[in-house]
PDB file of N, CA and C in Angstrom:
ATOM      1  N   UNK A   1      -9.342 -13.469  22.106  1.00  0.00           N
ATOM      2  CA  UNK A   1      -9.582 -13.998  20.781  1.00  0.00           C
ATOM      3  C   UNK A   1     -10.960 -13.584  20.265  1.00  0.00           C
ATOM      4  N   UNK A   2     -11.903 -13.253  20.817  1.00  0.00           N
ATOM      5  CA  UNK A   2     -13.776 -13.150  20.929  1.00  0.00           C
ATOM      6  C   UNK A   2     -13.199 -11.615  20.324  1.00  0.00           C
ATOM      7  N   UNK A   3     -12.520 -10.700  20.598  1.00  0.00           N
ATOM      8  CA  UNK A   3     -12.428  -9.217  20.396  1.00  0.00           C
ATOM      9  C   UNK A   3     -12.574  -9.132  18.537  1.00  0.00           C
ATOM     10  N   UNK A   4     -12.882  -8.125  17.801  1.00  0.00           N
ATOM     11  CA  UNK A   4     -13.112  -8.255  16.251  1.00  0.00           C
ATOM     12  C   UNK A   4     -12.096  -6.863  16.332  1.00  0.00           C
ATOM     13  N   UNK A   5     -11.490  -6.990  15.348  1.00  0.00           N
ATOM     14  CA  UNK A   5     -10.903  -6.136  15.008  1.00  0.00           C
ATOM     15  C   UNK A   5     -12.048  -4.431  14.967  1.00  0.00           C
ATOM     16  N   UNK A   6     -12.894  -4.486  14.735  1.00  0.00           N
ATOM     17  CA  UNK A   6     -14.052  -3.214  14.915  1.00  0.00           C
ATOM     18  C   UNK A   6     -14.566  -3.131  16.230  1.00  0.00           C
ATOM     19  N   UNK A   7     -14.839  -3.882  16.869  1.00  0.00           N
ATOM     20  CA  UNK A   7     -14.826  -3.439  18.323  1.00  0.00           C
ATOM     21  C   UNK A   7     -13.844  -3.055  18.994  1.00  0.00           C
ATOM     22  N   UNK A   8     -12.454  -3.178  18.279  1.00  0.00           N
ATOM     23  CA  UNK A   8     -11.266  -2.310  19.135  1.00  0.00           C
ATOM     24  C   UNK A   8     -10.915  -0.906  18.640  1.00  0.00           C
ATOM     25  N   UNK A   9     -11.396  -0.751  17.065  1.00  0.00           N
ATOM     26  CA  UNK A   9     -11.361   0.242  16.104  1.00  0.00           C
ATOM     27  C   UNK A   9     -12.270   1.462  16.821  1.00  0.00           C
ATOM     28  N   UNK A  10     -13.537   0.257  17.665  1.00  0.00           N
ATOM     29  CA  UNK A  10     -14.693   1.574  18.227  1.00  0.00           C
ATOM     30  C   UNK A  10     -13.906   2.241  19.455  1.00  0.00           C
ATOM     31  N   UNK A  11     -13.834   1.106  20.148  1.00  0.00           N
ATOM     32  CA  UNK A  11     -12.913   1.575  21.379  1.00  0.00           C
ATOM     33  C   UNK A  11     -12.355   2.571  21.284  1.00  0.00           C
ATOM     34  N   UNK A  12     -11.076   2.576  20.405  1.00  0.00           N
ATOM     35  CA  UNK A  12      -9.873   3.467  20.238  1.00  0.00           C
ATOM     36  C   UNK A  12     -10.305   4.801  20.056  1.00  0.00           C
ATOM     37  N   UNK A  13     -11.549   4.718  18.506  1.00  0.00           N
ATOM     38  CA  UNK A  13     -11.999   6.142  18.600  1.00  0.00           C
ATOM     39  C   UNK A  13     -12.193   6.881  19.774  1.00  0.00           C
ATOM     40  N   UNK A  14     -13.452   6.403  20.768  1.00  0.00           N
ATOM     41  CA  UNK A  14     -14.409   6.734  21.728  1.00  0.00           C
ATOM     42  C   UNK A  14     -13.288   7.225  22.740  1.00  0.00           C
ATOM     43  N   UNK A  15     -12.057   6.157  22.926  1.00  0.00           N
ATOM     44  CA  UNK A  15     -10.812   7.078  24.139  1.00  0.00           C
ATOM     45  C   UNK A  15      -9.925   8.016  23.520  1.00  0.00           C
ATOM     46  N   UNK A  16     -10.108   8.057  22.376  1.00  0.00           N
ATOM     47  CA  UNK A  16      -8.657   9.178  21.474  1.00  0.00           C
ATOM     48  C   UNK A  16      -8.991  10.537  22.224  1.00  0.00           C
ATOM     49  N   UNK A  17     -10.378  10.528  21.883  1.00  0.00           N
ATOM     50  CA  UNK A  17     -10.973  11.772  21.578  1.00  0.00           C
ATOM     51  C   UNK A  17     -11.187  12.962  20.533  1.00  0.00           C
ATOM     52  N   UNK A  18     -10.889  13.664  20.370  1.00  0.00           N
ATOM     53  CA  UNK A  18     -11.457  14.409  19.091  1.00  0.00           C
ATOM     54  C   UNK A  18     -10.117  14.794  18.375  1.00  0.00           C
ATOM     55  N   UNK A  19      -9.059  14.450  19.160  1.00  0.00           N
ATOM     56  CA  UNK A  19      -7.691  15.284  18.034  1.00  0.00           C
ATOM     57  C   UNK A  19      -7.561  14.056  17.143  1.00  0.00           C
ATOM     58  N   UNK A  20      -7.767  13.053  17.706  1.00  0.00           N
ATOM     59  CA  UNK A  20      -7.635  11.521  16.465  1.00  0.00           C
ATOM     60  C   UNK A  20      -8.144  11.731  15.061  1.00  0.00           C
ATOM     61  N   UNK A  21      -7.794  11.534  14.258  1.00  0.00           N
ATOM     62  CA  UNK A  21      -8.180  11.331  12.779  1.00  0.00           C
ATOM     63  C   UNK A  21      -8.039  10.394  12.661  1.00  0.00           C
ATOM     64  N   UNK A  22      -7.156   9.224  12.349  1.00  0.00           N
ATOM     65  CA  UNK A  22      -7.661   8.185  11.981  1.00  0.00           C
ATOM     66  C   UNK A  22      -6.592   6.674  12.419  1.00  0.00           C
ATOM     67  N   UNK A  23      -8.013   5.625  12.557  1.00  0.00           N
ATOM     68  CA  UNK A  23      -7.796   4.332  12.907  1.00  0.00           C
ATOM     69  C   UNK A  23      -7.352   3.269  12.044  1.00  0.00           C
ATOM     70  N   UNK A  24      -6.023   2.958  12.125  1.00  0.00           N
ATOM     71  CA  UNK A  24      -5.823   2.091  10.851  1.00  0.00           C
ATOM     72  C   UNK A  24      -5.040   0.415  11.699  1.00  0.00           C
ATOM     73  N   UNK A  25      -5.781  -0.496  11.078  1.00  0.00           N
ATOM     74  CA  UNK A  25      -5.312  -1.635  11.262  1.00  0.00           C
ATOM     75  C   UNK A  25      -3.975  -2.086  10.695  1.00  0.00           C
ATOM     76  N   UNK A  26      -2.843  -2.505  10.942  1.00  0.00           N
ATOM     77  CA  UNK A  26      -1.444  -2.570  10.886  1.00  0.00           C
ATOM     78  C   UNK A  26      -1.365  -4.524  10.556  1.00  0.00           C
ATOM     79  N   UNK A  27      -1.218  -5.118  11.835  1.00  0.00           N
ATOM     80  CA  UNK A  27      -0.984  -6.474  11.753  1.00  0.00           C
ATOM     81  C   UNK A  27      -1.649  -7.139  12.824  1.00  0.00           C
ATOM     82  N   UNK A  28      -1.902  -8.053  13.012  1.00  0.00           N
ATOM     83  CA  UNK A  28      -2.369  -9.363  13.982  1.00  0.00           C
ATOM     84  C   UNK A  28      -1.675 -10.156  13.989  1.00  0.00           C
ATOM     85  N   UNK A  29      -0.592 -10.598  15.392  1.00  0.00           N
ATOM     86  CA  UNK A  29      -0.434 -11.680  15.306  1.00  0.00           C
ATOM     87  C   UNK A  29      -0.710 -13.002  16.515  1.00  0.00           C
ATOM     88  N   UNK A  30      -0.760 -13.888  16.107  1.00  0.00           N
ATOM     89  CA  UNK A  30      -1.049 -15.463  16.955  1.00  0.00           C
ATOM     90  C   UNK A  30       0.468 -15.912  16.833  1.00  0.00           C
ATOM     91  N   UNK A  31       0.890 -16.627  17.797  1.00  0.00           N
ATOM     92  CA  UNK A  31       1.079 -17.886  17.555  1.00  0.00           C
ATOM     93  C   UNK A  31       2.243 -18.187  18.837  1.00  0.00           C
ATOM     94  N   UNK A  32       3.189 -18.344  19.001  1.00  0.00           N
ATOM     95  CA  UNK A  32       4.493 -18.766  19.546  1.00  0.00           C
ATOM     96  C   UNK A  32       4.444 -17.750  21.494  1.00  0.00           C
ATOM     97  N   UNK A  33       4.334 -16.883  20.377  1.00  0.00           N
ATOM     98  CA  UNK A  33       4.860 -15.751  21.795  1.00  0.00           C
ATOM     99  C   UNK A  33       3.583 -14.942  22.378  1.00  0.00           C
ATOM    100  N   UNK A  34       2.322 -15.155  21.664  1.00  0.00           N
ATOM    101  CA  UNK A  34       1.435 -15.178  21.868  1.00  0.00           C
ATOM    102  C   UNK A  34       0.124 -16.015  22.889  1.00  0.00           C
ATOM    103  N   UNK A  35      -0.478 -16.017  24.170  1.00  0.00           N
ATOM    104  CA  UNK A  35      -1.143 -17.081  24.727  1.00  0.00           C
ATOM    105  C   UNK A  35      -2.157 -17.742  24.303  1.00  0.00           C
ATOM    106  N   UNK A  36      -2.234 -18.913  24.243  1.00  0.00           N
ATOM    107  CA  UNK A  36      -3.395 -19.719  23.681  1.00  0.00           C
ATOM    108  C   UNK A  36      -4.619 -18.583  24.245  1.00  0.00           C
ATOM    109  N   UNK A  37      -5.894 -18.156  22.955  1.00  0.00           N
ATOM    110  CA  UNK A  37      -7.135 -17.679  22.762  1.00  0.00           C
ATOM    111  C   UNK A  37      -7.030 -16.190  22.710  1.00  0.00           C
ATOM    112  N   UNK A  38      -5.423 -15.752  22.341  1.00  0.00           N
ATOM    113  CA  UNK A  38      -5.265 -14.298  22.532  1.00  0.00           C
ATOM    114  C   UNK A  38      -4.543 -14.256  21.300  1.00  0.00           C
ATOM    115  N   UNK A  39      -4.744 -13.014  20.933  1.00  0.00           N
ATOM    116  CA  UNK A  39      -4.027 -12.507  19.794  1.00  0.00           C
ATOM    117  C   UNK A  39      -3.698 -10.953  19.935  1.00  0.00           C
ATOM    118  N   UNK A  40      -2.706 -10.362  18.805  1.00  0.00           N
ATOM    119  CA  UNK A  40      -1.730  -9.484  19.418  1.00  0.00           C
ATOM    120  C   UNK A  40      -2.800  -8.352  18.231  1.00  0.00           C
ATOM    121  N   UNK A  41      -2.686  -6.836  18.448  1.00  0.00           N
ATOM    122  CA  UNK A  41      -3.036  -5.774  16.964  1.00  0.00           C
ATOM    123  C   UNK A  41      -2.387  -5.012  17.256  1.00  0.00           C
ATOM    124  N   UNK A  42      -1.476  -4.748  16.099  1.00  0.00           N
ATOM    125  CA  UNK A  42      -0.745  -3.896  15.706  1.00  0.00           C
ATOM    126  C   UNK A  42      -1.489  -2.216  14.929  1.00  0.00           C
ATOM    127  N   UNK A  43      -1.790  -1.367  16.086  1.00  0.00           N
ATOM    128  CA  UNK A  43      -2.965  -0.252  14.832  1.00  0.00           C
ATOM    129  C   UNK A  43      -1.885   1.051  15.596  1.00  0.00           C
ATOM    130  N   UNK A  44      -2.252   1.446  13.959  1.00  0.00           N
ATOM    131  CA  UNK A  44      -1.567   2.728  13.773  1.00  0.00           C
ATOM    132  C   UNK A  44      -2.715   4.000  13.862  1.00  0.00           C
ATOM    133  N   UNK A  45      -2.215   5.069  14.651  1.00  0.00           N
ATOM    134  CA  UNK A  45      -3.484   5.929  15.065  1.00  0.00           C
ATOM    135  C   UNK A  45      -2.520   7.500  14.910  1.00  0.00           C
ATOM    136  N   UNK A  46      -2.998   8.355  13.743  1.00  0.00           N
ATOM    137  CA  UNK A  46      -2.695   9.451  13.542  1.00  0.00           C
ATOM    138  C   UNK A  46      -3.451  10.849  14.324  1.00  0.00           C
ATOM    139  N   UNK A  47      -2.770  11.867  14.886  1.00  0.00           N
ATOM    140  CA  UNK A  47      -3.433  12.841  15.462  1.00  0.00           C
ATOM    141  C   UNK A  47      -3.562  13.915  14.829  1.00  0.00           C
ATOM    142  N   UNK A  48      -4.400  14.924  15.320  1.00  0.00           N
ATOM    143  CA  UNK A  48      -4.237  16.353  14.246  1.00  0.00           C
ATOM    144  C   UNK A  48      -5.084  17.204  14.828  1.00  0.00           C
ATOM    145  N   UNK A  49      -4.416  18.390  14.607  1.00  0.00           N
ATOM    146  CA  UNK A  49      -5.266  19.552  15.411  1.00  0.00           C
ATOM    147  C   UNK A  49      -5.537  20.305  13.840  1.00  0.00           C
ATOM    148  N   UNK A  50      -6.535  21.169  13.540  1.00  0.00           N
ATOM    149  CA  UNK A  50      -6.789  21.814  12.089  1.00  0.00           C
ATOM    150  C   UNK A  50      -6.229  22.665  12.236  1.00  0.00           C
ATOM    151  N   UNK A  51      -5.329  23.858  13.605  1.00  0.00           N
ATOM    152  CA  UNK A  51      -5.379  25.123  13.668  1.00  0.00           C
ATOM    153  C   UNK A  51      -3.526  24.713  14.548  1.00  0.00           C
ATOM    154  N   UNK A  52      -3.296  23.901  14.590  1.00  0.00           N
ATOM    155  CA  UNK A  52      -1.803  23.868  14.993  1.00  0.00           C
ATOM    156  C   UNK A  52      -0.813  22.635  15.468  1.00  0.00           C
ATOM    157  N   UNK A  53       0.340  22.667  15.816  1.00  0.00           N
ATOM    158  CA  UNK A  53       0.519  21.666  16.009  1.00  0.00           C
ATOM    159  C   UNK A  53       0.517  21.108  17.389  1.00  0.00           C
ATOM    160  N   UNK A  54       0.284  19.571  17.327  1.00  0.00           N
ATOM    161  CA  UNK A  54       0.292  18.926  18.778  1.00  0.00           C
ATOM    162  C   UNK A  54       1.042  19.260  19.220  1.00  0.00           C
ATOM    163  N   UNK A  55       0.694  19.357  20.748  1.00  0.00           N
ATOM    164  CA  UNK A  55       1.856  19.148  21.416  1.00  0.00           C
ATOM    165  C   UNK A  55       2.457  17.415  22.187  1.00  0.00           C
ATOM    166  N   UNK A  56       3.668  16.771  22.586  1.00  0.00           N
ATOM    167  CA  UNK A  56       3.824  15.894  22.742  1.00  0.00           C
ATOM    168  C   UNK A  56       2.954  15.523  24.117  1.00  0.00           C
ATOM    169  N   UNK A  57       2.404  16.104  25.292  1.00  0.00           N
ATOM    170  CA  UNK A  57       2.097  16.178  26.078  1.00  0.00           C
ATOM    171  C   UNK A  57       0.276  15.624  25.549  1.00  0.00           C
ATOM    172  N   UNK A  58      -0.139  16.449  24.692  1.00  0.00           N
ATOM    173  CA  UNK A  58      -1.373  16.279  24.154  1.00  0.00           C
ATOM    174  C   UNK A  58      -1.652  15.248  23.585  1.00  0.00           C
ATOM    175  N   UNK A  59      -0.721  14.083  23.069  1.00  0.00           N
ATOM    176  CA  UNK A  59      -0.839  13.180  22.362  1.00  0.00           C
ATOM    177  C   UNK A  59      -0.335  11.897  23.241  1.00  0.00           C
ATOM    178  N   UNK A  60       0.210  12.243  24.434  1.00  0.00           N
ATOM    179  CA  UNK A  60       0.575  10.944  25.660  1.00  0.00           C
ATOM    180  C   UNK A  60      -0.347  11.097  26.028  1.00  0.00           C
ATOM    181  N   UNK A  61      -1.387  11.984  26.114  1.00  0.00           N
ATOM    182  CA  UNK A  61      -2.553  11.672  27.337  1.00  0.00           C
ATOM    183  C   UNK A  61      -3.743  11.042  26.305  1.00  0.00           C
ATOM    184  N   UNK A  62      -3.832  11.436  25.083  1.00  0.00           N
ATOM    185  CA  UNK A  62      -4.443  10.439  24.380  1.00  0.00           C
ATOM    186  C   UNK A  62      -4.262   9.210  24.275  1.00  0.00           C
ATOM    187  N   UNK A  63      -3.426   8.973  23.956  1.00  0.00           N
ATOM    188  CA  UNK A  63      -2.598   7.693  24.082  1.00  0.00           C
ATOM    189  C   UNK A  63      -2.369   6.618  25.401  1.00  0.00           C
ATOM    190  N   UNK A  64      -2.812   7.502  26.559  1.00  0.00           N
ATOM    191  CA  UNK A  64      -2.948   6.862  27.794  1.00  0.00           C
ATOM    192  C   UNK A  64      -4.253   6.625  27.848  1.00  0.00           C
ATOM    193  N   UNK A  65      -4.879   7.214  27.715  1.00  0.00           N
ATOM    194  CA  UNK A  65      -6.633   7.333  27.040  1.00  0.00           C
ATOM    195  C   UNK A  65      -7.194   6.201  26.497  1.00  0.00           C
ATOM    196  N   UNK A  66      -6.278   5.824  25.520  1.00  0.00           N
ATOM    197  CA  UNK A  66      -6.540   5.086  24.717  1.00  0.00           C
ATOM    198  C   UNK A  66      -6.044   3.275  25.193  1.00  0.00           C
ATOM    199  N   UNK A  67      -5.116   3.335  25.722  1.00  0.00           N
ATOM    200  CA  UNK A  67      -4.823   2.524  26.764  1.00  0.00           C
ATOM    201  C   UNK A  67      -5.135   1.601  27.891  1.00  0.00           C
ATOM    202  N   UNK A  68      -5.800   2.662  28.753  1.00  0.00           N
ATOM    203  CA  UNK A  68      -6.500   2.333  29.784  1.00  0.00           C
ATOM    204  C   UNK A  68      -7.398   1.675  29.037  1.00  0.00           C
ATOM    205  N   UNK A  69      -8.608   2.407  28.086  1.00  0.00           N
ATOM    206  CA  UNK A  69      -9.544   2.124  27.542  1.00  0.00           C
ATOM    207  C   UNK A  69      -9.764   0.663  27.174  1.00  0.00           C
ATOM    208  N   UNK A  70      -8.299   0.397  26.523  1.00  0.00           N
ATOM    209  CA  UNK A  70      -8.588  -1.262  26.152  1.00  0.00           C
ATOM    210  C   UNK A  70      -8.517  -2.164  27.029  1.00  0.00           C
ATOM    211  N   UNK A  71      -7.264  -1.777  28.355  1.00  0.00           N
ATOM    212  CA  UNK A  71      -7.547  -3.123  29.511  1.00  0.00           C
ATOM    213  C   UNK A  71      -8.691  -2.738  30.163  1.00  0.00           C
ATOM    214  N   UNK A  72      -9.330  -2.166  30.365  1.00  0.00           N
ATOM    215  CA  UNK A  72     -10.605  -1.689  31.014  1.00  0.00           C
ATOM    216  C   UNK A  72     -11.637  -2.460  30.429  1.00  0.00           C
ATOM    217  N   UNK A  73     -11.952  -2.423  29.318  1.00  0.00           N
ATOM    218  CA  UNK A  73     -13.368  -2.902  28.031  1.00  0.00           C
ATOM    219  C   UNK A  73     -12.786  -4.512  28.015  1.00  0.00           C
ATOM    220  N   UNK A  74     -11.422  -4.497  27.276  1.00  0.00           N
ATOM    221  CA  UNK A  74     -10.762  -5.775  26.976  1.00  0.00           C
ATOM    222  C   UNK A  74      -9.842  -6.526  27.540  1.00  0.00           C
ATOM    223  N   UNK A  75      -9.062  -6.247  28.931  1.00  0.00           N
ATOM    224  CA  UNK A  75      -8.563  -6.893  29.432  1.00  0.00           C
ATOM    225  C   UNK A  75      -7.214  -6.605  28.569  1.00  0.00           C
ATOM    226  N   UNK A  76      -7.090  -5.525  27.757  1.00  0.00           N
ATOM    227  CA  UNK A  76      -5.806  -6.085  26.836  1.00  0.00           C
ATOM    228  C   UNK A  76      -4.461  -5.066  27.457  1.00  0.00           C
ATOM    229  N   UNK A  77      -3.382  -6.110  27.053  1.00  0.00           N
ATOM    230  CA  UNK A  77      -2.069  -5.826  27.958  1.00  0.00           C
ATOM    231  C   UNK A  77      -1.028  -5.280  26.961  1.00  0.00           C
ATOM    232  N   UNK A  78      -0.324  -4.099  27.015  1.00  0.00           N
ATOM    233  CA  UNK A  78       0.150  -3.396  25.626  1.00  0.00           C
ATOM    234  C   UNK A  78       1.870  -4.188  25.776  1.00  0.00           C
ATOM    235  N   UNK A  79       2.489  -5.123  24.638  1.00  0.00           N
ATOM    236  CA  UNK A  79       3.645  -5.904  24.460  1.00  0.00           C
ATOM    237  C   UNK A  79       4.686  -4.823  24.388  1.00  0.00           C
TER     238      UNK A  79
END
C-alpha cells in the first residue's frame, strides 16, 4: 500500500531497459480479492526498436526484467 504509483513507474523504466518507450498507468485496484494494505496496478508498457522490429524473445526477457524487478524492490506478486 506505502508503494506510489511513481516509484513503480521508476522501477519499470530502470528494468525495461532501453527498447521501452513508454510507462503508462492503466488501473488500481483494492478491495475484495485484494489483501488488506495491498493494492493491485494495472500498467501498460510499450516497446520499440527505431531500426526494426522486436523480436518476441526480446520483449519476454524485458518483461521478465521487469518482473523480477518489482518482487525484488517491492515484494510484488504478478495476479
Amino acid at each position: 500500500d506505502a508503494v506510489s504509483w511513481q516509484q513503480m513507474s521508476d522501477a519499470v523504466r530502470l528494468a525495461a531497459g532501453p527498447r521501452l518507450e513508454d510507462v503508462r498507468f492503466v488501473d488500481q485496484y483494492r478491495g475484495q480479492q485484494i489483501p488488506a494494505g495491498k493494492k493491485s496496478y494495472v500498467i501498460g508498457l510499450t516497446y520499440r526498436a527505431p531500426d526494426r522490429t522486436l523480436t518476441s524473445q526480446e520483449v519476454d526477457e524485458a518483461q521478465a526484467a521487469v518482473l523480477a524487478a518489482m518482487k525484488s524492490t517491492f515484494g510484488a506478486v504478478q495476479r
